[in-house]
N, C-alpha and C. Protein backbone atom coordinates (compact mmCIF):
# COMPACT_ATOMS: atom_id res chain seq x y z
N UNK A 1 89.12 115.43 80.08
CA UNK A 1 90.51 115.50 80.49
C UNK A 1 90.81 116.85 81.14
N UNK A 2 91.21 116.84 82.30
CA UNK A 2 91.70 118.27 83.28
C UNK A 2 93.14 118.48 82.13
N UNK A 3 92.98 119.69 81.72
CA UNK A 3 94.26 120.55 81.39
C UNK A 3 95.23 121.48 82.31
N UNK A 4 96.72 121.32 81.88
CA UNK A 4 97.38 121.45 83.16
C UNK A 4 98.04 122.68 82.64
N UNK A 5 97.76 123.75 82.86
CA UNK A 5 98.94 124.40 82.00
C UNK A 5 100.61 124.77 82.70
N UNK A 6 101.10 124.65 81.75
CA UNK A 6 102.82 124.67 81.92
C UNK A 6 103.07 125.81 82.82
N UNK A 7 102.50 127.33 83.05
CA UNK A 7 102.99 128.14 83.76
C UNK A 7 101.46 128.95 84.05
N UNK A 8 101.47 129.32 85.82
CA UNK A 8 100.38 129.60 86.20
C UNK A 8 100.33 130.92 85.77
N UNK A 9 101.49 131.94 85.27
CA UNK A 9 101.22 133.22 84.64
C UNK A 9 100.52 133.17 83.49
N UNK A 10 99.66 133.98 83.19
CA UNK A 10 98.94 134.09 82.17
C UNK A 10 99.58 134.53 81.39
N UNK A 11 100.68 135.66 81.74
CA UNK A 11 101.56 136.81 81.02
C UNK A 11 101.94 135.95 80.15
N UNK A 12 102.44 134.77 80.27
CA UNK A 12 103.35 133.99 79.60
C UNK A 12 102.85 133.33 78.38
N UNK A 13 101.47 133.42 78.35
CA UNK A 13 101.05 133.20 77.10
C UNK A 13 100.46 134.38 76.22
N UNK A 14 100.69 135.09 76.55
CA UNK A 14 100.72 136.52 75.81
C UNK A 14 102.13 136.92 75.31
N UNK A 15 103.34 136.09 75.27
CA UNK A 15 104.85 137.03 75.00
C UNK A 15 104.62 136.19 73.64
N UNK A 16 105.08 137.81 72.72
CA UNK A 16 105.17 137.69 71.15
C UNK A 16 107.00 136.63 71.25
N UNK A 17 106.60 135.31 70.51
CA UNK A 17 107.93 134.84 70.03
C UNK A 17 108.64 134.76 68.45
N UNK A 18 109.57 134.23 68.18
CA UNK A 18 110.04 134.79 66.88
C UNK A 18 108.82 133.86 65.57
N UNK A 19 108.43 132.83 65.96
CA UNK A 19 107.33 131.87 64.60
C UNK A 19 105.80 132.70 65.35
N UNK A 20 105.48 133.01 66.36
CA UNK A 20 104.31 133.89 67.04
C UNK A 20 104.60 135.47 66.69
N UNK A 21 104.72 135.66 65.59
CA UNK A 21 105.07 137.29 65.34
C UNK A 21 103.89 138.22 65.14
N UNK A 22 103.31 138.28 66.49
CA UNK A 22 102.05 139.17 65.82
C UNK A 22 102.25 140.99 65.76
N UNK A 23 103.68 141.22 66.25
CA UNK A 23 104.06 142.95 65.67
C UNK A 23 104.01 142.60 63.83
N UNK A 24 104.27 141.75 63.51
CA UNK A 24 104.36 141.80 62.15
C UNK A 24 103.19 142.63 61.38
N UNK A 25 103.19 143.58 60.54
CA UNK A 25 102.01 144.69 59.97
C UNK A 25 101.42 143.40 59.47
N UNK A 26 101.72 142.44 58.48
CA UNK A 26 100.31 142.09 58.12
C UNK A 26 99.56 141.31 58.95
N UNK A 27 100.41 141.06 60.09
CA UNK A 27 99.04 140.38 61.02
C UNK A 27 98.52 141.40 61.80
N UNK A 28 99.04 142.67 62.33
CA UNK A 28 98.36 143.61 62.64
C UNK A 28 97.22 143.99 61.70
N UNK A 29 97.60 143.89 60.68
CA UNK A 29 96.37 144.64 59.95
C UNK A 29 94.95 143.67 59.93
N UNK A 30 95.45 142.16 59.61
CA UNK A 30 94.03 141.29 59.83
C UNK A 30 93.61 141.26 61.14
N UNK A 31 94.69 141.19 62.38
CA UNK A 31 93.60 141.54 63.31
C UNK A 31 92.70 142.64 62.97
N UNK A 32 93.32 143.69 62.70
CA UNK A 32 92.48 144.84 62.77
C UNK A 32 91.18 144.72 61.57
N UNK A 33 91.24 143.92 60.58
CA UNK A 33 89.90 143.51 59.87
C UNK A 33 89.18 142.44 60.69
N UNK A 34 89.54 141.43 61.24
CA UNK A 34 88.71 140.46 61.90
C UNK A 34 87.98 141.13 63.14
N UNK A 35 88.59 142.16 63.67
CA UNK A 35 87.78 142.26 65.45
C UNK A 35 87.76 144.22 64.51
N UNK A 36 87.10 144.87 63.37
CA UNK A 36 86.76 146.08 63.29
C UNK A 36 85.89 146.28 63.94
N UNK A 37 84.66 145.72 64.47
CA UNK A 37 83.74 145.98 65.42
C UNK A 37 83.97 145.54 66.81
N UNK A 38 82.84 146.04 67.60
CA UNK A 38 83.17 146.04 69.15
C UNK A 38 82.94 144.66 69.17
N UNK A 39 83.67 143.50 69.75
CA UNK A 39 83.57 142.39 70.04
C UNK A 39 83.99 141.65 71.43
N UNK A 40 82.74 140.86 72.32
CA UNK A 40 83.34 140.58 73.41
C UNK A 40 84.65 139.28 72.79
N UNK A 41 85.44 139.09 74.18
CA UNK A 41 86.40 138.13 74.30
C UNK A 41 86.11 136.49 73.58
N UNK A 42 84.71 136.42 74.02
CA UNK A 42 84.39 135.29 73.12
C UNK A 42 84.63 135.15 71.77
N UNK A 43 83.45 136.67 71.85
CA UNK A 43 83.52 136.85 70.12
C UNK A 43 84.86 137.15 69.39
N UNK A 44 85.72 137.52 69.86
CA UNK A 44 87.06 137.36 69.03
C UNK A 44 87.87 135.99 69.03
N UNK A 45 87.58 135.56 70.04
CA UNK A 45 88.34 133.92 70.11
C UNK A 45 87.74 133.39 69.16
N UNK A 46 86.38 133.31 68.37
CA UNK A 46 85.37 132.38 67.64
C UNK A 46 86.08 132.86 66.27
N UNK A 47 86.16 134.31 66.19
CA UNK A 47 85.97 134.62 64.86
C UNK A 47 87.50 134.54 64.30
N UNK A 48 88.38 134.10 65.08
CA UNK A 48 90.01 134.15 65.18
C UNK A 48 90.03 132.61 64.63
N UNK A 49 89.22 132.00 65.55
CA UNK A 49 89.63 130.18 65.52
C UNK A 49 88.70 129.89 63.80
N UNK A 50 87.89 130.66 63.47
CA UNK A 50 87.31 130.20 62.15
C UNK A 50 87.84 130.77 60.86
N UNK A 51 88.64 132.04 61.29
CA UNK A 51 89.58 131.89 60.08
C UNK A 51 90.65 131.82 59.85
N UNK A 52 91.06 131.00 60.94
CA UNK A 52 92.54 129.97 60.72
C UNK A 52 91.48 128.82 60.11
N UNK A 53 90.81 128.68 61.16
CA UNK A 53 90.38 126.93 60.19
C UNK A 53 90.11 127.36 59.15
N UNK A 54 89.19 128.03 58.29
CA UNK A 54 88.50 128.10 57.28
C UNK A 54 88.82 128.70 56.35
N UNK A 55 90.27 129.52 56.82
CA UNK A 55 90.59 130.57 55.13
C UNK A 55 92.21 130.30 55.32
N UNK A 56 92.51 128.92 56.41
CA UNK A 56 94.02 128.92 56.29
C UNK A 56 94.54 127.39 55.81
N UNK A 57 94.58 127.14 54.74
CA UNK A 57 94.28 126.07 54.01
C UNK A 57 95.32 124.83 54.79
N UNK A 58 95.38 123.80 54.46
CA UNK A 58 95.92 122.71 55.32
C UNK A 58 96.72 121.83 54.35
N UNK A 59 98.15 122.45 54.46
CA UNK A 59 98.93 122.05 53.08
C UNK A 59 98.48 120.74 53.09
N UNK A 60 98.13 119.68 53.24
CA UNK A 60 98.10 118.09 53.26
C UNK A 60 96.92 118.15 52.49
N UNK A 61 95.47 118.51 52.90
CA UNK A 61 94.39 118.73 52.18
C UNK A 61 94.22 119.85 51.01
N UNK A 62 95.88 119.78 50.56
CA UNK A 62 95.63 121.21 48.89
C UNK A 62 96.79 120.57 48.37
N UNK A 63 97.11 119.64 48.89
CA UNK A 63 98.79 119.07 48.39
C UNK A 63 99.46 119.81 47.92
N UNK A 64 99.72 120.95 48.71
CA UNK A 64 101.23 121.26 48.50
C UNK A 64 102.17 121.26 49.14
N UNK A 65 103.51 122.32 48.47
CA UNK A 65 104.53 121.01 48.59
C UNK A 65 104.99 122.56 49.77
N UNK A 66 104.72 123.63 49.85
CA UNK A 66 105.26 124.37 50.39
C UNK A 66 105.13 124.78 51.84
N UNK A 67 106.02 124.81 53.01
CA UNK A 67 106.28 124.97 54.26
C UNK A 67 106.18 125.84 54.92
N UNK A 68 105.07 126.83 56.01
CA UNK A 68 105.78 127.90 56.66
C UNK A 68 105.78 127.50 58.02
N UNK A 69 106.04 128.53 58.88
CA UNK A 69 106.13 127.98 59.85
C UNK A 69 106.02 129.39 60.78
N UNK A 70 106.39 130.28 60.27
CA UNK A 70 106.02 131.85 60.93
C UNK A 70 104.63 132.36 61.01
N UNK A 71 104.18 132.89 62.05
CA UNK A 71 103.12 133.42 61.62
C UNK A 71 102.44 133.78 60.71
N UNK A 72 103.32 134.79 60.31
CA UNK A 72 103.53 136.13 59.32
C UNK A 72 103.61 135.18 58.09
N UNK A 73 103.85 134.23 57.97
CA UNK A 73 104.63 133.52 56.52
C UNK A 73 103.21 132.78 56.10
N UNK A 74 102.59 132.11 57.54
CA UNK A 74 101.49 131.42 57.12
C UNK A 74 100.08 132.05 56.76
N UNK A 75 100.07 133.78 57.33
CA UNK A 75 98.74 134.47 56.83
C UNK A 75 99.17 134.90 55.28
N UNK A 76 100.72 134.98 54.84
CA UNK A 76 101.08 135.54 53.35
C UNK A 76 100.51 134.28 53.24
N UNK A 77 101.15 133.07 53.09
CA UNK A 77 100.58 132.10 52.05
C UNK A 77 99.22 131.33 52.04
N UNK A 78 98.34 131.58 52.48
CA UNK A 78 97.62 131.50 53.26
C UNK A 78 97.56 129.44 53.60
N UNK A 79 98.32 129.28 54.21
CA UNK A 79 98.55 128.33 53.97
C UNK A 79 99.15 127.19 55.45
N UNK A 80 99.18 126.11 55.46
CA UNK A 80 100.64 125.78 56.61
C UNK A 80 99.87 123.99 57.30
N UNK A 81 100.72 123.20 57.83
CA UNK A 81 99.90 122.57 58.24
C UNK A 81 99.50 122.52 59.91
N UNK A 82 99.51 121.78 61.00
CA UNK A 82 98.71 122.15 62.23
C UNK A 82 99.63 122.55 63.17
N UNK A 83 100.96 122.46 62.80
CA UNK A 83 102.12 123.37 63.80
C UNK A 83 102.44 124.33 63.49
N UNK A 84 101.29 125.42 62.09
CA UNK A 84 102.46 126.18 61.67
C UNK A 84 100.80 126.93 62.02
N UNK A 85 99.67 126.32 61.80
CA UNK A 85 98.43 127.12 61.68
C UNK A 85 98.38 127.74 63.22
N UNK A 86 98.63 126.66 63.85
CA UNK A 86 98.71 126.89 65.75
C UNK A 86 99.62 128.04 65.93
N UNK A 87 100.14 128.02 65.41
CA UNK A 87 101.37 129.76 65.71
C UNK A 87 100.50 131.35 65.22
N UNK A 88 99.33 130.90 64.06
CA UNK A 88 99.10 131.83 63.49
C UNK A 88 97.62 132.29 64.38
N UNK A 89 96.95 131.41 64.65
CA UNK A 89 95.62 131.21 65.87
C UNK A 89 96.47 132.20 67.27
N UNK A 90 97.79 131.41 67.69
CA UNK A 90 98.53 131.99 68.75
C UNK A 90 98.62 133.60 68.70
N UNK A 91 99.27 134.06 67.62
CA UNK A 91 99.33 135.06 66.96
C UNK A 91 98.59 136.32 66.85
N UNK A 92 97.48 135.72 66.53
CA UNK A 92 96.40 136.75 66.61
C UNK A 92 95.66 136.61 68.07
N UNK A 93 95.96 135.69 68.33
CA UNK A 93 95.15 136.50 70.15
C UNK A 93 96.09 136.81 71.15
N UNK A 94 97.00 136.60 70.92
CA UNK A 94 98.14 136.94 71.95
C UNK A 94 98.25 138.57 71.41
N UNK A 95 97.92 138.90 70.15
CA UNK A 95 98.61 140.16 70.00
C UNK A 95 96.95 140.88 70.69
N UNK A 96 95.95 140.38 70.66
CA UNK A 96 94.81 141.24 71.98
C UNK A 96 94.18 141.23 72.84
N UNK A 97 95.37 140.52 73.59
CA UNK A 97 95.34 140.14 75.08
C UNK A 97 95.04 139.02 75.82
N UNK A 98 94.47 137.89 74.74
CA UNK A 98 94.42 136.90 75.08
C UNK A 98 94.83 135.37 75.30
N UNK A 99 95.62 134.92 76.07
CA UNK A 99 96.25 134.38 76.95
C UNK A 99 96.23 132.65 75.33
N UNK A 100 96.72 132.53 74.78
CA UNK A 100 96.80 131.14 73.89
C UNK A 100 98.27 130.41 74.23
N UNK A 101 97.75 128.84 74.64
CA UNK A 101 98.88 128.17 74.24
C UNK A 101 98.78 127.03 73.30
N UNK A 102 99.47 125.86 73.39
CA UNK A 102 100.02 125.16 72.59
C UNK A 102 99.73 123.55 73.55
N UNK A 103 98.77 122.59 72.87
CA UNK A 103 98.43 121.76 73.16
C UNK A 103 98.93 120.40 72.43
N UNK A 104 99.03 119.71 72.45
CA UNK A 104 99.42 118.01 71.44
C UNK A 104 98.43 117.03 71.98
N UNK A 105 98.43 116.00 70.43
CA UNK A 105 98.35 114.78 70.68
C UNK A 105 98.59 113.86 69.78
N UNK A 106 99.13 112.77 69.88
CA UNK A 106 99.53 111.70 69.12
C UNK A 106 98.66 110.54 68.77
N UNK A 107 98.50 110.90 66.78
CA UNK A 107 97.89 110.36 66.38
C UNK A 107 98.32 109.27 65.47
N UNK A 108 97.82 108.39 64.74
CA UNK A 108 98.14 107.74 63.70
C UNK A 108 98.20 108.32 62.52
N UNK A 109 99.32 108.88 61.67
CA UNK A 109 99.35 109.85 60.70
C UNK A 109 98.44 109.49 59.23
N UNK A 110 98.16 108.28 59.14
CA UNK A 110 97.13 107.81 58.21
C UNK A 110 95.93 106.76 58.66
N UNK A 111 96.00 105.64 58.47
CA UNK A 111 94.42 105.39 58.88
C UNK A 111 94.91 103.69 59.62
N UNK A 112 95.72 103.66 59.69
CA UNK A 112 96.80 102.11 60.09
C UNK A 112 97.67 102.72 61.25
N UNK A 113 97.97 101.85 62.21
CA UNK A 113 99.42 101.89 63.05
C UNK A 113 100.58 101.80 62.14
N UNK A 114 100.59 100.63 61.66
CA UNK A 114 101.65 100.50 60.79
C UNK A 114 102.03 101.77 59.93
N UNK A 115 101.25 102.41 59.25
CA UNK A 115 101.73 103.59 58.73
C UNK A 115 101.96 105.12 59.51
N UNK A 116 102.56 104.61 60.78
CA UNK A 116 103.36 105.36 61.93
C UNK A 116 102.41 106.50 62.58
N UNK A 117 103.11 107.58 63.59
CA UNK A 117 102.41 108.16 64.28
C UNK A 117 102.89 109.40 64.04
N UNK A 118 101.83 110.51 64.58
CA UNK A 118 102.86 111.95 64.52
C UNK A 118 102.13 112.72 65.31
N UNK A 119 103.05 113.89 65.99
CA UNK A 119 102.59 114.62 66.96
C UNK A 119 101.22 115.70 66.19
N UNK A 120 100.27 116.09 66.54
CA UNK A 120 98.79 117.11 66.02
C UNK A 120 99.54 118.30 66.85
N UNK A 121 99.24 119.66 66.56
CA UNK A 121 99.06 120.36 67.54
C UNK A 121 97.40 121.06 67.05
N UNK A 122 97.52 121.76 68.37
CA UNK A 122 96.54 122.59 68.67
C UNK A 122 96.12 123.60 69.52
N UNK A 123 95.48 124.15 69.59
CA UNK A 123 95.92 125.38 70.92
C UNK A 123 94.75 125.28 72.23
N UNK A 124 95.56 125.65 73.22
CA UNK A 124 94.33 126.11 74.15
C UNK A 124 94.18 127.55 74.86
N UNK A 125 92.87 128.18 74.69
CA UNK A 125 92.55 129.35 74.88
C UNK A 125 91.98 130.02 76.10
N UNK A 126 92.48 130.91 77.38
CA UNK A 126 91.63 131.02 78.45
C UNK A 126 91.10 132.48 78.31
N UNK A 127 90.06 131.89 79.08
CA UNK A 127 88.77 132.59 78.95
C UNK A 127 88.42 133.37 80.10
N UNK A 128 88.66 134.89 80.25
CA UNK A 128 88.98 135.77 81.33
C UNK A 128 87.40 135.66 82.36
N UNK A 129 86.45 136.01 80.95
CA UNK A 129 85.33 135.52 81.65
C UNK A 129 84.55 134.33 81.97
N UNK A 130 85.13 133.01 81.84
CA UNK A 130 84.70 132.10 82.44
C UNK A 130 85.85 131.85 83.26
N UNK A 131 87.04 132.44 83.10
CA UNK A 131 87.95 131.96 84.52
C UNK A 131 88.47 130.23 83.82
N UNK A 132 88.77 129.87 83.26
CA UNK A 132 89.31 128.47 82.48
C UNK A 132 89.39 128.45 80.96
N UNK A 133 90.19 127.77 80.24
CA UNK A 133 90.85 126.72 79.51
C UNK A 133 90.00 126.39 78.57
N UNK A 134 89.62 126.79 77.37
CA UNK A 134 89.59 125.78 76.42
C UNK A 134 90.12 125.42 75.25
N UNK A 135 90.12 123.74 74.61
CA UNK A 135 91.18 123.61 73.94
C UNK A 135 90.23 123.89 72.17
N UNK A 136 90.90 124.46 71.08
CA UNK A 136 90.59 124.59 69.74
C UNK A 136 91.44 123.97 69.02
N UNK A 137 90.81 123.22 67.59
CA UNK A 137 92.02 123.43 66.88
C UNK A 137 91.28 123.73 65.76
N UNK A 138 92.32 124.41 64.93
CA UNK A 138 92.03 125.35 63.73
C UNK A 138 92.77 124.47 62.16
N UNK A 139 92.29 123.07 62.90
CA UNK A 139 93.46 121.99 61.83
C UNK A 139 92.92 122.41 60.36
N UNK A 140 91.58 122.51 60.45
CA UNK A 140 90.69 123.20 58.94
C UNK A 140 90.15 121.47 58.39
N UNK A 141 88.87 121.90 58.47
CA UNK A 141 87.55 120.30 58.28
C UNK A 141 87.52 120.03 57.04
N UNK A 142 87.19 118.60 56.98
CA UNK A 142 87.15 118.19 55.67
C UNK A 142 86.10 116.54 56.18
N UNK A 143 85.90 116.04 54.91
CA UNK A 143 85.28 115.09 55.33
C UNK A 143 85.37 114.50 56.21
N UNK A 144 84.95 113.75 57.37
CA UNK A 144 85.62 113.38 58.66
C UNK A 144 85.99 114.10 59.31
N UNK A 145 86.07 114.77 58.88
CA UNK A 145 86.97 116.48 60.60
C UNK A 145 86.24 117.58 60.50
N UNK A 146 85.22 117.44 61.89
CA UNK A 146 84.76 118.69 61.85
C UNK A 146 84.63 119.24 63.62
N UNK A 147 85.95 120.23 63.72
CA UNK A 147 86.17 120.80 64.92
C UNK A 147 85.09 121.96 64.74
N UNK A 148 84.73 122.61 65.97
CA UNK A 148 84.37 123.68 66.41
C UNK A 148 84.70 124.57 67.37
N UNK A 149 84.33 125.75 66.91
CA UNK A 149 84.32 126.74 68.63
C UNK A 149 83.41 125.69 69.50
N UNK A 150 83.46 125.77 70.86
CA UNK A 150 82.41 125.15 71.83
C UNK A 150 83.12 125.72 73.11
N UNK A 151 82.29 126.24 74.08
CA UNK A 151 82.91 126.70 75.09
C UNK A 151 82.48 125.97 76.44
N UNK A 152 81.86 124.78 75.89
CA UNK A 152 81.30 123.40 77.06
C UNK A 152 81.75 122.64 76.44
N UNK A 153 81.46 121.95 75.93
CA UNK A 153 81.95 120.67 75.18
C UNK A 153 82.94 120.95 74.19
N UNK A 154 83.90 120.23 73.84
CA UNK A 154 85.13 120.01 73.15
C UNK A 154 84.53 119.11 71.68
N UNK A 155 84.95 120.20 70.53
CA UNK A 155 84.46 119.51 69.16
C UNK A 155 86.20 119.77 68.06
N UNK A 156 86.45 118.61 68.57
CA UNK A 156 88.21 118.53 67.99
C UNK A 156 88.09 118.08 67.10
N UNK A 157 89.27 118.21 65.91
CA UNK A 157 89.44 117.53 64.67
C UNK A 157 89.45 115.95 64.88
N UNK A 158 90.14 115.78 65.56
CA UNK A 158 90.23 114.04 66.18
C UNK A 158 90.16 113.63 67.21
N UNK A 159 89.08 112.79 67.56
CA UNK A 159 88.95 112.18 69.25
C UNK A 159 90.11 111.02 68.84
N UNK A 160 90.57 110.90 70.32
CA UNK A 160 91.29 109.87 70.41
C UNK A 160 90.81 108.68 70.57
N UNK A 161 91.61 107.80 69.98
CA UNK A 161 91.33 106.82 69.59
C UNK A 161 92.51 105.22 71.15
N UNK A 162 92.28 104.92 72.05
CA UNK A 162 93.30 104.68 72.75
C UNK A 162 93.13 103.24 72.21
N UNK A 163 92.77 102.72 71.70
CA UNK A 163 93.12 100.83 71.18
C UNK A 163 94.05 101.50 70.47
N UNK A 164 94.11 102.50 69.68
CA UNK A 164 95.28 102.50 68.26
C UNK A 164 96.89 102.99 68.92
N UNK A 165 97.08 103.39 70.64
CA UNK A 165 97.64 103.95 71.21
C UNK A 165 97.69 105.50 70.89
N UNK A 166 96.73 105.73 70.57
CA UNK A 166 96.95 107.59 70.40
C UNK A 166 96.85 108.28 71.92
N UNK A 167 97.23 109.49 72.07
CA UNK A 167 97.20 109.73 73.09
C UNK A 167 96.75 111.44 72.97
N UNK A 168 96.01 111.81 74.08
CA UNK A 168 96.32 113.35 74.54
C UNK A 168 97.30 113.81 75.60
N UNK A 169 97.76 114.45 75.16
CA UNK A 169 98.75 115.03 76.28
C UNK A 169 97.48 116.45 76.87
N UNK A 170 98.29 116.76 78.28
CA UNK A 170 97.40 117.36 78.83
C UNK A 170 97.83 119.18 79.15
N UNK A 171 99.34 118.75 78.72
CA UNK A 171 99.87 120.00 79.40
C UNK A 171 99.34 121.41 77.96
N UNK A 172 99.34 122.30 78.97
CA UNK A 172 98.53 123.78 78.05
C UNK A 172 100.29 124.35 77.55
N UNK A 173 101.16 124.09 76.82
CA UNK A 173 102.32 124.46 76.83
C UNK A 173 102.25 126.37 76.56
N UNK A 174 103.45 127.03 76.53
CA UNK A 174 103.93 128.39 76.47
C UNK A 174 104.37 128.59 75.18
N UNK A 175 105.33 127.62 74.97
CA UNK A 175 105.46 127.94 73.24
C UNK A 175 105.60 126.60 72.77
N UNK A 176 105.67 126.63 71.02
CA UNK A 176 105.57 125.88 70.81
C UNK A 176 106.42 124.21 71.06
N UNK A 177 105.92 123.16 70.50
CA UNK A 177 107.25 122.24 71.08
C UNK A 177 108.54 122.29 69.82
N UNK A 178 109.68 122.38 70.43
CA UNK A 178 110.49 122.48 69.70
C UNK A 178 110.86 121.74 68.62
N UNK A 179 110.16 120.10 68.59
CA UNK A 179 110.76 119.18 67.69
C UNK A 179 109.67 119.76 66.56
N UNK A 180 108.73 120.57 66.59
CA UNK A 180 107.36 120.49 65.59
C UNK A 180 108.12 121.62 64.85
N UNK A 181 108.92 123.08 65.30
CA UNK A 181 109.42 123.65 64.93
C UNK A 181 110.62 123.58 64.06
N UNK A 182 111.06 122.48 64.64
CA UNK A 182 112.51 122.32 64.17
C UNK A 182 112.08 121.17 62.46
N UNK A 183 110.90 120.73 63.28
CA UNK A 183 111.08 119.98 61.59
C UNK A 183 110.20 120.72 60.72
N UNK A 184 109.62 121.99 60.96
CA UNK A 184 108.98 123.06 59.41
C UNK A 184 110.73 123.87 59.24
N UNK A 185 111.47 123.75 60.11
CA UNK A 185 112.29 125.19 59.88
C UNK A 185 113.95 123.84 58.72
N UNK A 186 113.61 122.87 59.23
CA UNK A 186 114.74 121.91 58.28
C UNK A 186 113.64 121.75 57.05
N UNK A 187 112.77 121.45 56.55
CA UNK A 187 112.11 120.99 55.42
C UNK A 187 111.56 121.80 54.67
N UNK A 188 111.66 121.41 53.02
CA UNK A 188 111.53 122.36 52.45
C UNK A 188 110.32 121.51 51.51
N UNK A 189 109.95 120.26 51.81
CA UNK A 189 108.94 119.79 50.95
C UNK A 189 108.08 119.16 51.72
N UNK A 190 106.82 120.09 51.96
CA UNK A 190 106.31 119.93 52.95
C UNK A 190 105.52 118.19 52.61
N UNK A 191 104.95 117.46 52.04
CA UNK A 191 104.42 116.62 51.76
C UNK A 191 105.04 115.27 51.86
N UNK A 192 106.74 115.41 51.56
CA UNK A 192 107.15 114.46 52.21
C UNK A 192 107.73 114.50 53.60
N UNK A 193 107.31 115.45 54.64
CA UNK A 193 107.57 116.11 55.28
C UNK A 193 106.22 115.61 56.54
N UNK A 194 105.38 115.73 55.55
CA UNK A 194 104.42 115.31 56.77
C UNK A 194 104.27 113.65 56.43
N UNK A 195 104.71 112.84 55.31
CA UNK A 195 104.62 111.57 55.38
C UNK A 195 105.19 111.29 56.05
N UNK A 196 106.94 111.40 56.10
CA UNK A 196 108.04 110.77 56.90
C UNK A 196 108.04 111.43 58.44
N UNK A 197 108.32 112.45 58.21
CA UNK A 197 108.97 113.14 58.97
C UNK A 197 108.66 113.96 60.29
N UNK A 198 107.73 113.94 60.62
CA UNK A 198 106.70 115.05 61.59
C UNK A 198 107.57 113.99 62.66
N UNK A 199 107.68 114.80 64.12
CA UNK A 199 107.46 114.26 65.53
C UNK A 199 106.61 112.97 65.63
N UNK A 200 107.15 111.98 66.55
CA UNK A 200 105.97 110.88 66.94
C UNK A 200 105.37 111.47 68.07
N UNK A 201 106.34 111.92 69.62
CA UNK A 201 106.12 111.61 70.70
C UNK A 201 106.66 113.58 70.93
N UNK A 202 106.42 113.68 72.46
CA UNK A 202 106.48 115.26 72.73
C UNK A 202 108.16 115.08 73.16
């Protein structure tokens, strides 16, 4: 799938927003533990995207009941689910120079149509030295889901599935989408939150 992004400035995916808070000290400070050594551009995109996935737990897969949605809120708890983890991935590379946005796609929120749909996010990352786009997500693997860094091939939490009508959207967005925001910043229990309630459509 060709990715389109929303604005041909790069700048624009580098501006700190209020849930993208990477002036915040404690995300200053984990950048500054994750990239303490000299690391090319790759190497910080890899080591950024593996510990959101891997040390930023996925409220749905720890069942809990609690919501963030800030950057800053989701490296304290270490915690959030894939619209709140995508702010915190955003977060840390936007605050060193590197260009992240905000990708979707619509999945089946359990393993049936009938048991409805909901918007995924995920991010996409450009790459100064290859000159293009690639998309990550940092949803965090579990049986059945196992994304990766890949800077040729695409290793996502979920291929789409188009008999079930899931879809990818293509656009590389700037910030996040507002309905994904608006429903961590109304809910306070995250679990029935991601049963009912998440976005279907962008």
């Amino acid at each position: 799938m060709k990715l389109i992004p929303e604005s041909n400035k790069l700048a624009d995916y580098l501006e700190e927003l209020n849930v993208v808070d990477y002036s915040h000290p404690m995300i200053q400070k984990k950048v500054a533990e994750l990239f303490k050594r000299e690391l090319s551009e790759i190497g910080k995109i890899k080591i950024a995207f593996e510990f959101v996935r891997d040390q930023i737990s996925h409220s749905w897969d720890i069942q809990s009941d609690r919501v963030t949605c800030k950057a800053s809120d989701v490296l304290f708890y270490q915690e959030g689910i894939c619209y709140a983890k995508a702010n915190l991935l955003a977060a840390i590379l936007r605050s060193v120079g590197i260009p992240t946005g905000f990708c979707y796609q619509r999945l089946m929120i359990f393993d049936t149509p009938e048991d409805g749909y909901s918007l995924h996010a995920l991010n996409a990352v450009f790459l100064t030295s290859l000159n293009r786009w690639i998309r990550l997500d940092a949803r965090g693997n579990k049986p059945g889901v196992n994304a990766q860094f890949s800077i040729n091939e695409e290793y996502l939490a979920f291929p789409i599935r188009e008999e079930f009508a899931e879809k990818d959207y293509p656009t590389i967005f700037v910030n996040p989408n507002p309905k994904t925001i608006k429903t961590l910043e109304n809910h306070r229990h995250a679990l029935d939150m991601y049963k009912y309630y998440l976005p279907e459509v962008l």
